[in-house]
Protein backbone atom coordinates (compact mmCIF):
# COMPACT_ATOMS: atom_id res chain seq x y z
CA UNK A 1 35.19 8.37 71.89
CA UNK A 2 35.63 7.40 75.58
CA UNK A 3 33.57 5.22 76.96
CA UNK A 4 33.26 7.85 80.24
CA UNK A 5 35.51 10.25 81.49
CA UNK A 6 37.28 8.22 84.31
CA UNK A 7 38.85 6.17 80.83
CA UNK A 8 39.33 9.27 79.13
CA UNK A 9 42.71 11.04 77.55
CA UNK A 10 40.96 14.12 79.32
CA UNK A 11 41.08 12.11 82.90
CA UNK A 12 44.93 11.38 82.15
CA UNK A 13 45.65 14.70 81.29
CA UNK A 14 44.05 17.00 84.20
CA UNK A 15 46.83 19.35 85.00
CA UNK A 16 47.87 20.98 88.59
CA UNK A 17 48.03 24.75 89.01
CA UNK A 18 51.81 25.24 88.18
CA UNK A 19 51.64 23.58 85.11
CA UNK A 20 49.17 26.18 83.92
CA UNK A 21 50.48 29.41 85.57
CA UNK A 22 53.99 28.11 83.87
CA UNK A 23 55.17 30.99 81.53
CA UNK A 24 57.82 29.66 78.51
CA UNK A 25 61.02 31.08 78.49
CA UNK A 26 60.80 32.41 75.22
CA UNK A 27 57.63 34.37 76.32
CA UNK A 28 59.43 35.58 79.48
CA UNK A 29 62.01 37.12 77.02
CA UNK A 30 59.51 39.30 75.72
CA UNK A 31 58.30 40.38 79.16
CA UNK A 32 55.01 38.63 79.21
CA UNK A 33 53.93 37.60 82.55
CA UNK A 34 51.77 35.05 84.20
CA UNK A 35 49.53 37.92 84.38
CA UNK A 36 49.21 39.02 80.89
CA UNK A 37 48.84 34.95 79.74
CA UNK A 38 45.82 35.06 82.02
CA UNK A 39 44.30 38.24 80.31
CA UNK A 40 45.19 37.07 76.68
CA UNK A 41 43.28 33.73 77.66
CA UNK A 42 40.49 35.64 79.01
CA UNK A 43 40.42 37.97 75.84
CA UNK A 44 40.61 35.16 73.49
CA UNK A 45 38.19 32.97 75.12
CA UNK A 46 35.68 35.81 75.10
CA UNK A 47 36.43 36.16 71.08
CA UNK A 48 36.01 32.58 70.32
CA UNK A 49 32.86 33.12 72.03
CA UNK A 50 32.03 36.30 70.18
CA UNK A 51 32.44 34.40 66.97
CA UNK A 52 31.02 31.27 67.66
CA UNK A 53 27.65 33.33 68.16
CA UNK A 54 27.62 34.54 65.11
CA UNK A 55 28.41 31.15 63.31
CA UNK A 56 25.40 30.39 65.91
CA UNK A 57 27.14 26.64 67.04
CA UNK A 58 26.06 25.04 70.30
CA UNK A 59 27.06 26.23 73.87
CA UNK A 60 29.66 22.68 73.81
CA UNK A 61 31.50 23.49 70.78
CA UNK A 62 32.62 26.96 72.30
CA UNK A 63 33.36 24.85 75.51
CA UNK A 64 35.30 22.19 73.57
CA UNK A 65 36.95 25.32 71.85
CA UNK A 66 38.36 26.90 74.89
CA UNK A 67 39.48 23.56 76.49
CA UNK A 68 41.64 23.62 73.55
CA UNK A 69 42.63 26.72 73.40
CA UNK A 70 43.78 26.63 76.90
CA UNK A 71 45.44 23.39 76.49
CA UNK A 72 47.59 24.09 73.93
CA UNK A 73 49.40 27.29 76.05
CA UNK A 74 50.42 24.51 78.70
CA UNK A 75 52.19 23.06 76.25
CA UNK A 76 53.35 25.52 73.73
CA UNK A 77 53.99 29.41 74.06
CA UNK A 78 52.52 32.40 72.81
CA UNK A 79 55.49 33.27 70.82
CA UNK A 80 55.54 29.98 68.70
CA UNK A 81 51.38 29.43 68.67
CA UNK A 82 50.15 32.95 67.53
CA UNK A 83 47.10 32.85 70.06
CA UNK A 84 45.28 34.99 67.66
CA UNK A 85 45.07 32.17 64.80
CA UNK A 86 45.43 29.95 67.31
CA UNK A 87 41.73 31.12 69.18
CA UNK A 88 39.72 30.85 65.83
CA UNK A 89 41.60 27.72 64.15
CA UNK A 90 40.62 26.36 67.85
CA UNK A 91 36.99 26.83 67.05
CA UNK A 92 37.15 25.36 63.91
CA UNK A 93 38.87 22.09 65.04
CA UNK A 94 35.98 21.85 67.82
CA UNK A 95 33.01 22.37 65.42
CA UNK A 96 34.56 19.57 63.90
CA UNK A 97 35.63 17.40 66.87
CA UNK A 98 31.51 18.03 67.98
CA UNK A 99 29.82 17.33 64.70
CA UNK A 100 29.14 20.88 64.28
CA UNK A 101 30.94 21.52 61.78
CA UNK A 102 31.60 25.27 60.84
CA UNK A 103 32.38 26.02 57.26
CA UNK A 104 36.28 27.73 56.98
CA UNK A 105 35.22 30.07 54.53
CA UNK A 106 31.87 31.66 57.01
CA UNK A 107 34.64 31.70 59.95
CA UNK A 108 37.21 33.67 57.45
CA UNK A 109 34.69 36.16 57.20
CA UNK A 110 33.76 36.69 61.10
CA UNK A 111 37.41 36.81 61.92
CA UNK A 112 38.02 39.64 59.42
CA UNK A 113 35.05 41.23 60.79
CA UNK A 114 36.23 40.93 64.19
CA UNK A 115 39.48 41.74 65.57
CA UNK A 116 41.42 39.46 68.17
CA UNK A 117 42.93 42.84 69.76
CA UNK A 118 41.56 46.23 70.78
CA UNK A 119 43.96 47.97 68.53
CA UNK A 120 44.14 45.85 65.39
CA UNK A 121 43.87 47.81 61.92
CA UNK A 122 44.84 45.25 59.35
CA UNK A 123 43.56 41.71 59.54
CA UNK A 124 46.45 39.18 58.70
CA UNK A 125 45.40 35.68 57.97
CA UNK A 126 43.65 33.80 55.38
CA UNK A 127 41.76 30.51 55.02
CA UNK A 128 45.09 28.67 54.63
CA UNK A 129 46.52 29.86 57.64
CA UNK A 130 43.39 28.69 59.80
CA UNK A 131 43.86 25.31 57.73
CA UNK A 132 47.65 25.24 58.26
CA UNK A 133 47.44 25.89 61.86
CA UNK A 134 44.87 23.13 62.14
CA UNK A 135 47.30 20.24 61.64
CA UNK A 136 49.87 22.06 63.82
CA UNK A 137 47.49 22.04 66.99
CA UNK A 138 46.45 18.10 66.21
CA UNK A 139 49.86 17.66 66.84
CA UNK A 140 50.17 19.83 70.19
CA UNK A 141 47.20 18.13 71.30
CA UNK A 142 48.78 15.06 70.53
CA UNK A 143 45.37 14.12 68.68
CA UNK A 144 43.24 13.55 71.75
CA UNK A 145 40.45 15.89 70.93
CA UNK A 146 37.56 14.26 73.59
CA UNK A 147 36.58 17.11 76.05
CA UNK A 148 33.94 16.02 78.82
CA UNK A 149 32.02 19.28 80.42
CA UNK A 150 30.08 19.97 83.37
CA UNK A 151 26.75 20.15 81.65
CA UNK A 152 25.09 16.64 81.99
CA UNK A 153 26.75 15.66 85.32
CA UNK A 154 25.19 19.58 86.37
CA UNK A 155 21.62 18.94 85.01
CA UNK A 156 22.02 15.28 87.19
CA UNK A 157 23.17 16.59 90.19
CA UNK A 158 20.76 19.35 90.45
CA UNK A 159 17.72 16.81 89.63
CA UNK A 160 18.91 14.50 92.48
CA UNK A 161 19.34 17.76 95.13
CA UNK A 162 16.11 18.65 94.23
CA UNK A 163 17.42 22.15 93.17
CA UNK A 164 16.31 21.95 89.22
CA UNK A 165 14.99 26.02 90.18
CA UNK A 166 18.66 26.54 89.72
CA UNK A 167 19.58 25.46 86.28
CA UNK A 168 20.04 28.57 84.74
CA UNK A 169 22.10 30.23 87.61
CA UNK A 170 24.07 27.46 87.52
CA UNK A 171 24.50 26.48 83.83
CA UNK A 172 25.72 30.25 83.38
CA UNK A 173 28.71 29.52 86.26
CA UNK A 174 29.57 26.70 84.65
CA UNK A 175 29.56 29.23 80.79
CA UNK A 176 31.62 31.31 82.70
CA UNK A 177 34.05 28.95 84.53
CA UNK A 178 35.84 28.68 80.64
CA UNK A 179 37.26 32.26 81.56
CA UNK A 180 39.44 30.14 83.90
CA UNK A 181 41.68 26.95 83.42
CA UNK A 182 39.54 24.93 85.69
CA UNK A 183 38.34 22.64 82.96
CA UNK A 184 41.81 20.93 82.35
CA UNK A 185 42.62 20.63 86.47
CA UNK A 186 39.44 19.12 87.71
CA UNK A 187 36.70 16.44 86.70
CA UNK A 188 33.59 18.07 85.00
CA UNK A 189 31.58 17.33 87.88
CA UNK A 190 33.16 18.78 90.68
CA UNK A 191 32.94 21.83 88.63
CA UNK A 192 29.53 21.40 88.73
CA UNK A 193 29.76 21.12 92.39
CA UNK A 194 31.00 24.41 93.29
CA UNK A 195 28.37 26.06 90.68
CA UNK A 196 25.61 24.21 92.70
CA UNK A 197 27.82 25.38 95.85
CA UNK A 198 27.66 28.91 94.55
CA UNK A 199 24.28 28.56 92.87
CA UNK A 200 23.03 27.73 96.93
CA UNK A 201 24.73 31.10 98.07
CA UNK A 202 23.13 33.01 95.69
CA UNK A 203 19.76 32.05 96.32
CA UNK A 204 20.01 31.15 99.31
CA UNK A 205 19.21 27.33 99.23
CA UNK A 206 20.34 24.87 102.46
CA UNK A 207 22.37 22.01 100.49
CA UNK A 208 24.75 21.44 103.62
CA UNK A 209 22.92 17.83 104.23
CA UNK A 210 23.20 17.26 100.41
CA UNK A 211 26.83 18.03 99.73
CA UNK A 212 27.40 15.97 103.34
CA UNK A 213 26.00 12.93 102.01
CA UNK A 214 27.80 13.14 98.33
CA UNK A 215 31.16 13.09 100.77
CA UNK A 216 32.70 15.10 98.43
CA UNK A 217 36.02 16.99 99.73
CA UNK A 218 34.50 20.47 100.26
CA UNK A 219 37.52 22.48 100.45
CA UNK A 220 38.20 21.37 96.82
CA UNK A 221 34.54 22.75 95.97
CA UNK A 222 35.36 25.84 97.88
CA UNK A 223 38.47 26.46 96.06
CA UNK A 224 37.00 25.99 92.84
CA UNK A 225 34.14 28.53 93.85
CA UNK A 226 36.41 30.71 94.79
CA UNK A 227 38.66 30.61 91.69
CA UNK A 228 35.12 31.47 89.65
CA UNK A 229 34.39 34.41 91.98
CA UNK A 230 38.54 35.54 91.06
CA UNK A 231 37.51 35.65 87.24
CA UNK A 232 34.16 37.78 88.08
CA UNK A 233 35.73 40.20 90.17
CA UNK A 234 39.15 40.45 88.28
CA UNK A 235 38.56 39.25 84.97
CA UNK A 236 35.09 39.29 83.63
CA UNK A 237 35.22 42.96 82.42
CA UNK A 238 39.15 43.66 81.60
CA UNK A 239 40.13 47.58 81.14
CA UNK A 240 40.91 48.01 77.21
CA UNK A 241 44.67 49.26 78.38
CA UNK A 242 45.17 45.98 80.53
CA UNK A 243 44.38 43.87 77.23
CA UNK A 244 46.57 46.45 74.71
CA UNK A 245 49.81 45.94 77.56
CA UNK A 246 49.82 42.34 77.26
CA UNK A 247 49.29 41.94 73.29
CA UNK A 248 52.21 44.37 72.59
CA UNK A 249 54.56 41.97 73.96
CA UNK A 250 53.20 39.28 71.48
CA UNK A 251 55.53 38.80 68.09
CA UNK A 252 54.30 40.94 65.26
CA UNK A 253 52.69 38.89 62.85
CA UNK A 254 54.33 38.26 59.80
């Protein structure tokens, strides 16, 4: 593992915004937009979520899990990567990746128990798809499976603001920045920033002297913020309809 994150392949590989919003060609051809990657993301996040709770593994491993997830559509498409194998095999490759492991047979059974669309009938895949799809997004990821997170440099930052009141407002902005791709375009802790910077809003906390003397470039914290206030106002609660239009232009499965 890397020594910190400065030294890390996760440093190397932070990504601007139009390498994310960047739609495949192949995915194009089946008329899915850069809106309807962002709502099978959001979707799919929330399901690896919905099944990591009941494997009941720690808060990092689903982080670790969407980083993934999210990584591997900036670099493949939804056409070749069938995002609903990929979302769970993601999962399992983190529980591994964190020392958590989950057992492929207990997350067989909570994906057949829960459906990666709001229409699905008939589940599709078996262990050795999860398995097979393992070594395939190794490769994608180009084996660099280290994911730093917001966490620690939030619990440090808040202890040396003197704003530790805040931890659980904050820590659930920084659960709920994984609905966005923020975690692959900026370092973990100016993500932690702009939950501290939203955090102060909320309860109305003076920081202004703090965030001054960090000299950290606040329009970068504000546009973060305002990115996590996109995905609770947009995003956080998608329409059943929005999620069915954008999964009907996925390939059927086989």
């Amino acid at each position: 593992m890397a020594a910190n994150f400065w030294t890390s392949s996760h440093c190397k590989k932070l990504l601007e915004q139009e390498d994310i919003a960047h739609v495949s060609p192949i995915d194009q051809n089946r008329g899915l937009t850069t809106e309807d990657a962002k709502i099978i993301k959001v979707h799919l996040s929330n399901y690896i979520r919905k099944l990591a709770q009941h494997a009941k593994v720690r808060q990092r491993v689903v982080a670790t899990a969407i980083a993934y997830f999210r990584r591997i559509y900036t670099r493949k498409s939804f056409s070749e990567y069938d995002p609903r194998l990929v979302a769970p095999t993601c999962l399992y490759l983190a529980s591994k990746a964190e020392e958590s492991t989950v057992q492929a047979k207990l997350l067989h059974y909570y994906m057949k128990n829960f459906g990666t669309a709001p229409d699905e009938k008939v589940f599709r895949y078996e262990i050795k798809d999860v398995l097979e799809m393992e070594m395939r997004l190794l490769e994608a990821l180009d084996y660099y499976l280290v994911i730093y997170h917001p966490y620690r440099p939030l619990v440090q930052l808040l202890q040396d603001a003197g704003l530790t009141e805040l931890i659980q407002t904050t820590w659930a902005l920084v659960n709920d920045s994984y609905g966005t791709d923020l975690i692959l375009m900026y370092p973990p802790y100016v993500i932690a920033l702009a939950c501290i910077y939203i955090g102060c809003i909320l309860k109305e906390k003076d920081a202004r002297t703090w965030f001054e003397e960090l000299r950290v470039d606040m329009n970068v914290i504000k546009n973060i913020a305002m990115e996590i206030l996109d995905f609770y106002d947009n995003y956080r609660q998608i329409p059943e309809e929005r999620v069915h239009a954008a999964f009907i232009k996925l390939p059927p499965r086989s």
